[in-house]
PDB file of N, CA and C in Angstrom:
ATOM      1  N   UNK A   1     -11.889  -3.622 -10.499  1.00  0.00           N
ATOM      2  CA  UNK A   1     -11.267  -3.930  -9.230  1.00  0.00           C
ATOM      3  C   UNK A   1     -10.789  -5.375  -9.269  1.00  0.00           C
ATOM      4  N   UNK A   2      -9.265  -5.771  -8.548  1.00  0.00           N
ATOM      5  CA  UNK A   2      -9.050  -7.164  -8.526  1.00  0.00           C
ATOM      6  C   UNK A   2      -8.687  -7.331  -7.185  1.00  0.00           C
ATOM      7  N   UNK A   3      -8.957  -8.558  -6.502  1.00  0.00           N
ATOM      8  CA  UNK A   3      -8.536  -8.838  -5.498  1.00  0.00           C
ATOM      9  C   UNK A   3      -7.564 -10.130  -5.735  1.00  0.00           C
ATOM     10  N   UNK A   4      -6.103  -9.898  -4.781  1.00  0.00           N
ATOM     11  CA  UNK A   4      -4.927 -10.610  -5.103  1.00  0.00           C
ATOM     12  C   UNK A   4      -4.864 -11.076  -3.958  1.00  0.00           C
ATOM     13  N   UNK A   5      -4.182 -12.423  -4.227  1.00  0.00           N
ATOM     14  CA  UNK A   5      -3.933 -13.472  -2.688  1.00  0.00           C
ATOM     15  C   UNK A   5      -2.455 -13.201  -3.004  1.00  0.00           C
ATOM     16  N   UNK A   6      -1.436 -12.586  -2.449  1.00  0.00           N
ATOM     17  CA  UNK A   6      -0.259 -12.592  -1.976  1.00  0.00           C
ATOM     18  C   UNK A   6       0.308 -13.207  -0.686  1.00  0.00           C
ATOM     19  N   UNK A   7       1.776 -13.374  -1.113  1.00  0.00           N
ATOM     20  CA  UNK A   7       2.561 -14.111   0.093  1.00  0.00           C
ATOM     21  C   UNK A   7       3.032 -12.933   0.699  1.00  0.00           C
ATOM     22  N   UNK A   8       3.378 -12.100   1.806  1.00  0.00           N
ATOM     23  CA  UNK A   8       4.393 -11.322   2.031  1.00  0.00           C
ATOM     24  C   UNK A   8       4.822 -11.374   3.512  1.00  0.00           C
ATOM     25  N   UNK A   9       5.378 -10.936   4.018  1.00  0.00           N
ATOM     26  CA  UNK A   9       6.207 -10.745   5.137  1.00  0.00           C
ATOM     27  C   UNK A   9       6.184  -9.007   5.861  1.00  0.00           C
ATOM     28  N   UNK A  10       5.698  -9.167   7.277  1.00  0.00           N
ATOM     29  CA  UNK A  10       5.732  -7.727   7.842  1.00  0.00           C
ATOM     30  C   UNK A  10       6.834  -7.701   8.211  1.00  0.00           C
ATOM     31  N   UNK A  11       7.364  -6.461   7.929  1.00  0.00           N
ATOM     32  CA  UNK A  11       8.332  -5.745   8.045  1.00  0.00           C
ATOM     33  C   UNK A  11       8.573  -4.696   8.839  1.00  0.00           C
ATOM     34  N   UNK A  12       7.709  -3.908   9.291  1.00  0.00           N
ATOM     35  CA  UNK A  12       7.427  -2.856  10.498  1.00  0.00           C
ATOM     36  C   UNK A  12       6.100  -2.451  10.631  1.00  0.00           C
ATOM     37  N   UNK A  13       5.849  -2.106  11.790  1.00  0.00           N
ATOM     38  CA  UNK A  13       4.747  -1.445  12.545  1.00  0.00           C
ATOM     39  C   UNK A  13       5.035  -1.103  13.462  1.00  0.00           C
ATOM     40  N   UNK A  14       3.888   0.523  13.203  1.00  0.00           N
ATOM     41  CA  UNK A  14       4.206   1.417  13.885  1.00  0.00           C
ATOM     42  C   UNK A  14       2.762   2.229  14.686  1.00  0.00           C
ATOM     43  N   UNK A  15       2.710   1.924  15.472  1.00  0.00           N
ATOM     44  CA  UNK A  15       1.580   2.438  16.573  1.00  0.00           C
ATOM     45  C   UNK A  15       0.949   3.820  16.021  1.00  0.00           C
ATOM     46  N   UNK A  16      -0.130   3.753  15.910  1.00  0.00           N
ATOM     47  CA  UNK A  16      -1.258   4.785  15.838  1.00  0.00           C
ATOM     48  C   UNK A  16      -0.966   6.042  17.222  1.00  0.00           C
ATOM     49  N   UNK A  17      -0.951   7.405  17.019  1.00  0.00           N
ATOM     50  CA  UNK A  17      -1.483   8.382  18.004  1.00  0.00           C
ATOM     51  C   UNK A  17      -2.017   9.079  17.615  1.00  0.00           C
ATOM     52  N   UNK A  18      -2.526  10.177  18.718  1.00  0.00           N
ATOM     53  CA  UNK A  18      -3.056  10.951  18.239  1.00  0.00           C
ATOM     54  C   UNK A  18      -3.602  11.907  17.234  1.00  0.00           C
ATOM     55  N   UNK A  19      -2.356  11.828  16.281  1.00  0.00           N
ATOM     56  CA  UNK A  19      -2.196  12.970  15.384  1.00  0.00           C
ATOM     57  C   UNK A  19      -2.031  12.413  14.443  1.00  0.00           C
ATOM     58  N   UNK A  20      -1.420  11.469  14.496  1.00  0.00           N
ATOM     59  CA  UNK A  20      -1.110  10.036  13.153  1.00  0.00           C
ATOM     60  C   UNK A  20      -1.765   8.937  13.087  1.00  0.00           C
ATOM     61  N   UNK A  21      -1.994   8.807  12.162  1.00  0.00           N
ATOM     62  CA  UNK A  21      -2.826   6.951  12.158  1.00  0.00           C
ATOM     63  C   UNK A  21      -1.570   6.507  12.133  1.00  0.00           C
ATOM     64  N   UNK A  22      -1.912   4.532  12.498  1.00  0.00           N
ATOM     65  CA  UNK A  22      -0.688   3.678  12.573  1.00  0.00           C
ATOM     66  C   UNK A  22      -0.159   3.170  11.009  1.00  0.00           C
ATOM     67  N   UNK A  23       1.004   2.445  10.893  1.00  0.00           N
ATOM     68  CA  UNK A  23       1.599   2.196   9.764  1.00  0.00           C
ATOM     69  C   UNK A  23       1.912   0.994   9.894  1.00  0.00           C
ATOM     70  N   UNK A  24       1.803   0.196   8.677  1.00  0.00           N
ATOM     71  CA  UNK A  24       2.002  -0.946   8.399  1.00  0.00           C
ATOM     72  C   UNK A  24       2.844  -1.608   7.421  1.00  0.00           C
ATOM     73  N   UNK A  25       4.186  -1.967   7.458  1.00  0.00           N
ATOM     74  CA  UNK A  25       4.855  -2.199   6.190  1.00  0.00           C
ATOM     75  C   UNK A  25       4.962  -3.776   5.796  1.00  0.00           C
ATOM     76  N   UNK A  26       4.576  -3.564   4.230  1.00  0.00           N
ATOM     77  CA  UNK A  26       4.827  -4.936   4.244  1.00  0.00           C
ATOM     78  C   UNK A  26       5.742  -5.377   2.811  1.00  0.00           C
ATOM     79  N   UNK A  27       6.368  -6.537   2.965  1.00  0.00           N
ATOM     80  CA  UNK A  27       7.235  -6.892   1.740  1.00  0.00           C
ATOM     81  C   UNK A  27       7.004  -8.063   1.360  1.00  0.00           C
ATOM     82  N   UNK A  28       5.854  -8.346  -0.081  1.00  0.00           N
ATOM     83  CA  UNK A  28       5.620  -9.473  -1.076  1.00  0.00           C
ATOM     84  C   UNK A  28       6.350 -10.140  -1.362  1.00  0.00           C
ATOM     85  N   UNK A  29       6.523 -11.220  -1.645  1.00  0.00           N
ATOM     86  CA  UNK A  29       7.263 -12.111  -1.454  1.00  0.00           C
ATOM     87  C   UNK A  29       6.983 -13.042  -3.168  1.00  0.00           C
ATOM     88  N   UNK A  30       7.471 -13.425  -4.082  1.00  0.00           N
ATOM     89  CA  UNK A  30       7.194 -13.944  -5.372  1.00  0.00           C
ATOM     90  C   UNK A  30       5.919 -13.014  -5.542  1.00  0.00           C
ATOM     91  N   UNK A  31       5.968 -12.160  -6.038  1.00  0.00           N
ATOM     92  CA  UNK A  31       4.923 -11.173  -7.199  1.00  0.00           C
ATOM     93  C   UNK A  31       5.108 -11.104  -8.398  1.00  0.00           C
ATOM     94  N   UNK A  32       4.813 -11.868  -9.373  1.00  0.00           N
ATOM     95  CA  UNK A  32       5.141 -11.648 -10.675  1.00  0.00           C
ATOM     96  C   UNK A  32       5.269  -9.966 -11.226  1.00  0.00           C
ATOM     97  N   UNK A  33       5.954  -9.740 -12.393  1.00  0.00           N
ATOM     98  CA  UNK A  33       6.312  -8.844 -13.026  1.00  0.00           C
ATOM     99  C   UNK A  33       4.586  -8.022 -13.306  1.00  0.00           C
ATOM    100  N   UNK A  34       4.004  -9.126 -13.575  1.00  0.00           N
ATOM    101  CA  UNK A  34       2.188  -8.249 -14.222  1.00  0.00           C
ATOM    102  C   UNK A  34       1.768  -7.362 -12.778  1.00  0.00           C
ATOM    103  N   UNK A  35       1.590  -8.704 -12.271  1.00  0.00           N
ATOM    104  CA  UNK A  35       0.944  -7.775 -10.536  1.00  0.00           C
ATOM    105  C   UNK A  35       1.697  -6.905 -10.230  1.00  0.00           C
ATOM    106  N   UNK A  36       2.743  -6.755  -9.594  1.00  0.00           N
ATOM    107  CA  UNK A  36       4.029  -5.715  -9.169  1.00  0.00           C
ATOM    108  C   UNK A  36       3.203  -4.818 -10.177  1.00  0.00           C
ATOM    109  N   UNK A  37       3.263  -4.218 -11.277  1.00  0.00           N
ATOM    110  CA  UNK A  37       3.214  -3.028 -12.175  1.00  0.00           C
ATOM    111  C   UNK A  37       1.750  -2.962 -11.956  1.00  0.00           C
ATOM    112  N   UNK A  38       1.099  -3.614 -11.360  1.00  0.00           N
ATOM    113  CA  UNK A  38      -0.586  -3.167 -11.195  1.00  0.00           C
ATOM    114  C   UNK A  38      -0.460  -2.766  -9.889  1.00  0.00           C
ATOM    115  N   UNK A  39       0.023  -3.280  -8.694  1.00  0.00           N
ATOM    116  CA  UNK A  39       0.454  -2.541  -7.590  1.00  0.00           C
ATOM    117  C   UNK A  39       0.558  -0.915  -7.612  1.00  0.00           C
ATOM    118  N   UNK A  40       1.620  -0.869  -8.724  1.00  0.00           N
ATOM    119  CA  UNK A  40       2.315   0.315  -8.648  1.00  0.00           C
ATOM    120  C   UNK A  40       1.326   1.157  -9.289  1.00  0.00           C
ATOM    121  N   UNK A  41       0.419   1.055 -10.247  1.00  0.00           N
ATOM    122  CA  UNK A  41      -0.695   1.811 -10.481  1.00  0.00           C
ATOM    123  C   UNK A  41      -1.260   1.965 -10.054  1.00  0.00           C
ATOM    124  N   UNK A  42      -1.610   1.098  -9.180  1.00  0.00           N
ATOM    125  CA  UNK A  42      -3.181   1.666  -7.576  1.00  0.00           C
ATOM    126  C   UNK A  42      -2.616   2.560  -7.141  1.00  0.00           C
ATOM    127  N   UNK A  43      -1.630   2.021  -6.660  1.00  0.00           N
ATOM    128  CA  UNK A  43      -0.596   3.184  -5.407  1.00  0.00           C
ATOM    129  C   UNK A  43      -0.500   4.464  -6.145  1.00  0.00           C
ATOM    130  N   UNK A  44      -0.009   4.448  -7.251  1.00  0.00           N
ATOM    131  CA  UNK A  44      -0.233   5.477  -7.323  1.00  0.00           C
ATOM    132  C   UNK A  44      -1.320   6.923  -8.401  1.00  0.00           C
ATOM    133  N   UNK A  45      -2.002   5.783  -8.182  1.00  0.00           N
ATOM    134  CA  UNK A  45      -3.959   6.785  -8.582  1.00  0.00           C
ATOM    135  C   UNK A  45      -4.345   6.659  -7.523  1.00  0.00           C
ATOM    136  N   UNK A  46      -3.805   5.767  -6.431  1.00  0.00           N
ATOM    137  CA  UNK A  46      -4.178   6.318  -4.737  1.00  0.00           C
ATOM    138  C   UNK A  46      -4.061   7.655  -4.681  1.00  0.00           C
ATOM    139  N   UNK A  47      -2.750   7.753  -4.703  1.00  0.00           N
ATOM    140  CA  UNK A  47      -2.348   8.802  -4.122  1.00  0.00           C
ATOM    141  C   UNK A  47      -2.154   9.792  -4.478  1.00  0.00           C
ATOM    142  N   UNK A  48      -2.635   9.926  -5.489  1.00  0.00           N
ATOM    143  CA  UNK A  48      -3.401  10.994  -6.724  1.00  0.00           C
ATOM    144  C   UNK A  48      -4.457  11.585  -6.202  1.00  0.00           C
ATOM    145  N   UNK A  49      -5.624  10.674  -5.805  1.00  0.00           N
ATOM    146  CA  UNK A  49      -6.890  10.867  -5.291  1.00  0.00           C
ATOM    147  C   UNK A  49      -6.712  11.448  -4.325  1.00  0.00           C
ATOM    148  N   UNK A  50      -5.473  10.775  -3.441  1.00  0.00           N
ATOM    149  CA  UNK A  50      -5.831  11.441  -1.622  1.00  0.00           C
ATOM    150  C   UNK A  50      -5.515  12.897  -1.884  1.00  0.00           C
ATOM    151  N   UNK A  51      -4.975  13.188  -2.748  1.00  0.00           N
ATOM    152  CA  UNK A  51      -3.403  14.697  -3.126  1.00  0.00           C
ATOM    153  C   UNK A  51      -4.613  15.500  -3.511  1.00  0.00           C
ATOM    154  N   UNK A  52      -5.794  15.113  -4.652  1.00  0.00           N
ATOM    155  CA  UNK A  52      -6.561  15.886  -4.880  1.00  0.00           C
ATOM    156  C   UNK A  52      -7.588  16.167  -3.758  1.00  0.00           C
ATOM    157  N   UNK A  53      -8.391  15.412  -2.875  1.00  0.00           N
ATOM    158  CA  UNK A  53      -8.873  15.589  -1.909  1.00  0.00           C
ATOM    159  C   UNK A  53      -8.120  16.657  -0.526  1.00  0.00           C
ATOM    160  N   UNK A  54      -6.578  16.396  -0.774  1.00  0.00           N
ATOM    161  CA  UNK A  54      -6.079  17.462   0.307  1.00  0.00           C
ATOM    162  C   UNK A  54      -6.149  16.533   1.322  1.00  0.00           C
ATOM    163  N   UNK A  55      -6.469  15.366   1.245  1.00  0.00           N
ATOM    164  CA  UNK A  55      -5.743  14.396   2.882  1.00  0.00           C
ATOM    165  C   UNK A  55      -4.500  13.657   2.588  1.00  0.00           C
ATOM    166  N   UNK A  56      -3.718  14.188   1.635  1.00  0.00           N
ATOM    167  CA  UNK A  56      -2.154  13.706   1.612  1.00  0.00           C
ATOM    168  C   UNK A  56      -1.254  14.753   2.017  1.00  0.00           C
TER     169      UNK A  56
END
């Protein structure tokens, strides 16, 4: 596990209801080339995990 101090900027949010949790967008701001491509591997063995669990 790594924990990263990034710069970024919100970009939208979007209110939680009932049926949906809320959303949060955000856009990094100077991310080197290494981090960016480790990003993109969490995200997506995230969302691997959630897909196999059946909450995606």
């Amino acid at each position: 596990m790594h924990h990263l101090e990034l710069k970024g900027e919100i970009v939208r949010i979007t209110a939680s209801t009932s049926f949906k949790a809320g959303q949060l967008s955000i856009k990094f701001i100077d991310m080197d080339k290494q981090t960016k491509e480790m990003m993109i591997r969490y995200t997506l063995k995230r969302q691997l995990d959630l897909r196999r669990k059946g909450l995606l």
